[in-house]
Protein backbone atom coordinates (compact mmCIF):
# COMPACT_ATOMS: atom_id res chain seq x y z
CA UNK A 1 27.49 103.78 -263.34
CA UNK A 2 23.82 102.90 -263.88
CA UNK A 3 24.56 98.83 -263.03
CA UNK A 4 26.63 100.20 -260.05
CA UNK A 5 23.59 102.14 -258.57
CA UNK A 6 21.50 99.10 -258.81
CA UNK A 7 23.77 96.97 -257.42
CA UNK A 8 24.52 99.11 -254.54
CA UNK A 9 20.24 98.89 -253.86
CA UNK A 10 21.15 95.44 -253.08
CA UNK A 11 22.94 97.32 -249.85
CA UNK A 12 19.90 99.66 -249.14
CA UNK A 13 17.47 97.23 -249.30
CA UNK A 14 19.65 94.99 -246.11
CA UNK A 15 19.82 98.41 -243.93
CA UNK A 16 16.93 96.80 -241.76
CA UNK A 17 18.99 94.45 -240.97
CA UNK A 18 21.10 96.85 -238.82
CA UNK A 19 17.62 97.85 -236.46
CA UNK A 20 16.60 94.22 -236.89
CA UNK A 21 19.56 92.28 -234.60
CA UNK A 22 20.12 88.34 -234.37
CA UNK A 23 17.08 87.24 -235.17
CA UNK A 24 14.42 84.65 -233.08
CA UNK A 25 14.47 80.84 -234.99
CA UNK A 26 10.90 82.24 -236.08
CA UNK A 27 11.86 85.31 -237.76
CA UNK A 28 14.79 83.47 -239.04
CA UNK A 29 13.12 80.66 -240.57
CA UNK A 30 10.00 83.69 -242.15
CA UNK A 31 12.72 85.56 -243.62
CA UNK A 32 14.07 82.61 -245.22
CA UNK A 33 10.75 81.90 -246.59
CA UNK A 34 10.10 85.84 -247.56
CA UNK A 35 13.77 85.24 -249.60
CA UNK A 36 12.14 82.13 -251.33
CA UNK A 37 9.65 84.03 -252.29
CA UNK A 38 11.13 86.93 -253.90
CA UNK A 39 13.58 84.93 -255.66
CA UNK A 40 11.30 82.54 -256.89
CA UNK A 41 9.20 85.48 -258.69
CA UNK A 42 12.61 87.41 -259.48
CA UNK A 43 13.49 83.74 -261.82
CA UNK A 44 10.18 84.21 -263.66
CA UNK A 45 9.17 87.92 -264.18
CA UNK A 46 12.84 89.12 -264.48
CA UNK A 47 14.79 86.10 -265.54
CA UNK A 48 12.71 83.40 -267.48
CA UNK A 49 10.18 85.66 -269.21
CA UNK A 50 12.91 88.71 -270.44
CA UNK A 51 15.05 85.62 -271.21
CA UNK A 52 12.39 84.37 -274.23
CA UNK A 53 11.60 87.52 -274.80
CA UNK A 54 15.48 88.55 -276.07
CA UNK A 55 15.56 85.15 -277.57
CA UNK A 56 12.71 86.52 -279.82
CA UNK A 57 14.23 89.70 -280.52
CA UNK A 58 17.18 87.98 -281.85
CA UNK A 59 15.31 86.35 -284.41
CA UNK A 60 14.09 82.89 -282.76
CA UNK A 61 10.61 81.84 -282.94
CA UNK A 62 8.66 81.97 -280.22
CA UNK A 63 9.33 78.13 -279.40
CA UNK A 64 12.68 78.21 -280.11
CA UNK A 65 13.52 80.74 -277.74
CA UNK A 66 10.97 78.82 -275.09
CA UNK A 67 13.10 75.74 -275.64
CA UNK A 68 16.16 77.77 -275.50
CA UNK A 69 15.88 79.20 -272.11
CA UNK A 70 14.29 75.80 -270.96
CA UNK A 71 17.54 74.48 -271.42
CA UNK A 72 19.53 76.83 -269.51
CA UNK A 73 17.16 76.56 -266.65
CA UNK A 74 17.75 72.74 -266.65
CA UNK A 75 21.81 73.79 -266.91
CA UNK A 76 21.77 76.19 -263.79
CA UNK A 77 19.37 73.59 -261.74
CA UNK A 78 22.66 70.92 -263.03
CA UNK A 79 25.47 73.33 -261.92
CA UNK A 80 23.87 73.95 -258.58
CA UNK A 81 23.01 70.56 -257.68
CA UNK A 82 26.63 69.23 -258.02
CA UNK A 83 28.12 72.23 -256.49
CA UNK A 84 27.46 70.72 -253.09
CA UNK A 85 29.29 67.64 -253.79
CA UNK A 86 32.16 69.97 -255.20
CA UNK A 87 32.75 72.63 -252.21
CA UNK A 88 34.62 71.39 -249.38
CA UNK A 89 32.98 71.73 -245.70
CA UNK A 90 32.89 75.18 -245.95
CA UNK A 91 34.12 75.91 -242.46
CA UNK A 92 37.28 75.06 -243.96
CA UNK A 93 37.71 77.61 -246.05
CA UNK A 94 37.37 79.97 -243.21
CA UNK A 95 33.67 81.15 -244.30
CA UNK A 96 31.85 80.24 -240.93
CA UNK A 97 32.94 78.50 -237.10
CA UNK A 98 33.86 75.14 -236.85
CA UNK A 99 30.79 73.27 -235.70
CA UNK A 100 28.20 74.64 -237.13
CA UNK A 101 25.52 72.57 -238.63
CA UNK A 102 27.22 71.66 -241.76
CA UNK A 103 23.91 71.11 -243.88
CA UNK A 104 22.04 74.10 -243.25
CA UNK A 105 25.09 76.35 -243.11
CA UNK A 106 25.88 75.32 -246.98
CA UNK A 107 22.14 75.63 -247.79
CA UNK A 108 22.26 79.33 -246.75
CA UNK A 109 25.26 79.61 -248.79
CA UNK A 110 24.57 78.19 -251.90
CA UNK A 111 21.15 80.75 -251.53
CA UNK A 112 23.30 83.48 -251.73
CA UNK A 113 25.72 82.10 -254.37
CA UNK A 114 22.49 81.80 -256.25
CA UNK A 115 21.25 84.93 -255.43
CA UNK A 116 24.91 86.95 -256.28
CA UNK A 117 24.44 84.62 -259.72
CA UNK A 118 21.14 86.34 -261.02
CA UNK A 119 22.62 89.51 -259.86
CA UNK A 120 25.41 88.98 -263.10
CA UNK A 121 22.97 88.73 -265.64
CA UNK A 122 21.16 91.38 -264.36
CA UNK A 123 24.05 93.59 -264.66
CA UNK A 124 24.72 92.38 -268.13
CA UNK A 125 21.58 93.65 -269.19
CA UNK A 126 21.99 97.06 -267.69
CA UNK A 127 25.10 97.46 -269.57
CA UNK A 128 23.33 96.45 -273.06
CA UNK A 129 20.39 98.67 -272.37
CA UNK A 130 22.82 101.66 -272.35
CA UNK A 131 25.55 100.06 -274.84
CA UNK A 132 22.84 99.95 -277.12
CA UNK A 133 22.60 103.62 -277.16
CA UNK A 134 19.12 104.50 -275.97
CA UNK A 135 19.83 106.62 -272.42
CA UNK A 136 16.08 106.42 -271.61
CA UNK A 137 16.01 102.79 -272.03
CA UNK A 138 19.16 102.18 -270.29
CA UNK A 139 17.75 104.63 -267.29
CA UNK A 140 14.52 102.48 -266.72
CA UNK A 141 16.33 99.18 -266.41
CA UNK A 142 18.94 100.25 -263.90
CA UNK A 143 16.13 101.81 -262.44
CA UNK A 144 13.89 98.61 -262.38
CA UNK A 145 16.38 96.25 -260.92
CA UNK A 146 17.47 98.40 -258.57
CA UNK A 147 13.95 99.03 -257.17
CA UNK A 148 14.00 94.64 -257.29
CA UNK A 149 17.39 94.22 -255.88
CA UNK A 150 16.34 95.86 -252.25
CA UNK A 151 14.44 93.27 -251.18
CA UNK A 152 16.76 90.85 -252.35
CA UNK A 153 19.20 92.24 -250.58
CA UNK A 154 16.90 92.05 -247.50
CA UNK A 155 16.92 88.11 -248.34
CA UNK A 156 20.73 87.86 -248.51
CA UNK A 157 21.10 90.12 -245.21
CA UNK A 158 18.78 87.49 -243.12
CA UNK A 159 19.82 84.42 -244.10
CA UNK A 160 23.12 85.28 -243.17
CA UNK A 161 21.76 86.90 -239.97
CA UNK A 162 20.05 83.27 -239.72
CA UNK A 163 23.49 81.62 -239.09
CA UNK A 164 24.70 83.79 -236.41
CA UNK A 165 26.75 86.44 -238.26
CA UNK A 166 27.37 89.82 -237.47
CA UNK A 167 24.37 92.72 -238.44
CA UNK A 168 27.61 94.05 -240.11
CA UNK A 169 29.23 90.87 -241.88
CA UNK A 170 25.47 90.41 -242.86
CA UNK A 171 25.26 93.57 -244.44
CA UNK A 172 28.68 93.52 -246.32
CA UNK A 173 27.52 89.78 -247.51
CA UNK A 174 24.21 91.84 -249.00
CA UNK A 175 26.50 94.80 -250.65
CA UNK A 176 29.21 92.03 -252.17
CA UNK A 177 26.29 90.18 -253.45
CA UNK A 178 25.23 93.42 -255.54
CA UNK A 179 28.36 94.88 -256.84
CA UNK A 180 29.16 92.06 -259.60
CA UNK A 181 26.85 94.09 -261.45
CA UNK A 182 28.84 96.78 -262.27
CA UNK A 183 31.53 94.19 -263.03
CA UNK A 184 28.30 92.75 -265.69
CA UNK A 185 27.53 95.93 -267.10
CA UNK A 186 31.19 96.93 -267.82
CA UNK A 187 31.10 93.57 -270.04
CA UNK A 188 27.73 93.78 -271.25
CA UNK A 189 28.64 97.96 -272.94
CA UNK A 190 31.98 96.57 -274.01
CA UNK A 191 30.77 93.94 -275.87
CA UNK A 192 26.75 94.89 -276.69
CA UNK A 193 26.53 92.35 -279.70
CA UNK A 194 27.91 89.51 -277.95
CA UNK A 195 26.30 90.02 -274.84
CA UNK A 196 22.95 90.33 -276.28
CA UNK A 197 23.21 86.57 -278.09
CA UNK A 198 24.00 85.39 -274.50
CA UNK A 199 21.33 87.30 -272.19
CA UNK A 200 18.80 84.72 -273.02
CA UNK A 201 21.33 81.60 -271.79
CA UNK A 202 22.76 83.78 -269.09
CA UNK A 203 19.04 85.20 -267.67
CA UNK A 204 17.81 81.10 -268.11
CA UNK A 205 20.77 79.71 -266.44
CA UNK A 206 20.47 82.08 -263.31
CA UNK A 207 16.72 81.09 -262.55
CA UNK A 208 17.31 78.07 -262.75
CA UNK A 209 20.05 77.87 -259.89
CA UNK A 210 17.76 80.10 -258.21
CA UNK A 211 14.90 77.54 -258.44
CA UNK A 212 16.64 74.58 -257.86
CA UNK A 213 18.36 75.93 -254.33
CA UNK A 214 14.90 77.29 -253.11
CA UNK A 215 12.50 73.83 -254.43
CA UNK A 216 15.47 71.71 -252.95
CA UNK A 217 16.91 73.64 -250.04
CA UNK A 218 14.97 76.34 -248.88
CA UNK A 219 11.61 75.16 -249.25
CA UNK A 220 11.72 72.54 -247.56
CA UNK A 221 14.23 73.30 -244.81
CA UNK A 222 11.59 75.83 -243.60
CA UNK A 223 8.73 73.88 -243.63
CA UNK A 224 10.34 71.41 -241.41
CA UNK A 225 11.19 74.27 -238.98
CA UNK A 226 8.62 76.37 -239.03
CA UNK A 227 5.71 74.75 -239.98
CA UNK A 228 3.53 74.80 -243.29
CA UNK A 229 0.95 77.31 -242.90
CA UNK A 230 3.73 79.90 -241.67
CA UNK A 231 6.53 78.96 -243.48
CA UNK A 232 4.25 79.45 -246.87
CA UNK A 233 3.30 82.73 -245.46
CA UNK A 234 6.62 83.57 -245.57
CA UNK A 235 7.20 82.59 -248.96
CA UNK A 236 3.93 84.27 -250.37
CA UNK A 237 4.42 87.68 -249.25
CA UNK A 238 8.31 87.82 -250.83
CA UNK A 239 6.55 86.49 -254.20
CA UNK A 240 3.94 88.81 -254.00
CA UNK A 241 6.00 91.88 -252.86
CA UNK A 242 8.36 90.76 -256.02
CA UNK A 243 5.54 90.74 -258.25
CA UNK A 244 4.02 93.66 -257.81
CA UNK A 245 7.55 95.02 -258.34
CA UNK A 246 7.79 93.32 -261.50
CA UNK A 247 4.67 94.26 -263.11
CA UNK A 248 4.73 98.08 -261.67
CA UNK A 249 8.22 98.73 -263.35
CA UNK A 250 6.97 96.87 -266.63
């Protein structure tokens, strides 16, 4: 129940969307660079630093568990770079019109896969918080990622908006994109011990798809649209909305 409630904040958070409408090429190409910026703080203060920090607390030194998390980083960036090459034209598969600019339409999407990714691991470790037996503890990190998962959802919501879909199909995309991590925290009670050796590999893996689609994709796809100085505008206020976030909760 408490990784459901924070996955379902991934639906709250993409309400605006509703008010918001299609948006302009502007706001589209600012809320792409507002989603690069909260997911490229949500890969370091709730992915890559937790992720050494339960690498420590299962026994590893301090550069162990660096180097351990390094390396699932460099795996996600992998997996998401060849994933491209892998999909068919997605059009195909029935996930957008026939037409539509082929490139950018499987940018946005392989944002969102990367998004719904970090979303799993994040489940996993509401599930061990509470598996683990300590209700407070378990309270305060549903609590935390939900609070983090709103403007995420948000990012997921306008990107999609970005491509011409629905305010609805946008909002669905948002709400689909949050529930696998109830699906994550099921696992992550059932099997506390063995879920707990993994968070490290599993929180490492999912920033680094995360930073590989917005350093390769996203980043510079808005930039060429929108221009530097506004396009990093963008970015700056999702990192530093994400941020404070981060810190506040702890």
């Amino acid at each position: 129940m408490g990784s459901l409630l924070a996955g379902l904040a991934t639906a709250v958070g993409a309400l605006p969307i509703l008010s918001i409408g299609r948006p302009t090429e502007a706001q589209q190409n600012l809320m792409l660079g507002f989603a690069a910026g909260v997911m490229l703080a949500a890969s370091f203060f709730s992915l890559i630093i937790p992720g050494i920090e339960q690498a420590e607390a299962q026994g590893a030194t301090r550069a162990v568990a660096a180097g351990m998390v390094v390396a699932a980083i460099m795996l996600g960036g992998l997996v998401l770079s060849q994933l491209n090459a892998i999909v068919p034209p997605l059009d195909r598969l029935g996930l957008g019109p026939t037409g539509i600019a082929e490139a950018r339409f499987r940018r946005i999407w392989l944002f969102v896969a990367a998004i719904t990714l970090h979303n799993f691991p994040e489940g996993l470790a509401v599930g061990v918080s509470f598996g683990g037996g300590d209700m407070k503890a378990g309270m305060t990190t549903a609590m935390g990622i939900g609070l983090q998962n709103m403007p995420e959802g948000l990012a997921v919501a306008g990107a999609l908006a970005s491509l011409g879909y629905s305010r609805r199909t946008a909002l669905l995309a948002a709400l689909a994109s949050g529930l696998v991590e109830p699906v994550a925290g099921t696992i992550g009670a059932a099997i506390v011990t063995l879920s707990q050796a993994l968070l490290p590999w599993g929180l490492g893996f999912a920033a680094g798809a995360m930073i590989y689609v917005v350093a390769s994709e996203i980043i510079p796809d808005t930039h060429s649209r929108l221009g530097g100085s506004r396009a990093s505008l963008g970015l700056m206020s999702g990192l530093g909305l994400m941020l404070i976030l981060d810190v506040t909760l702890g």
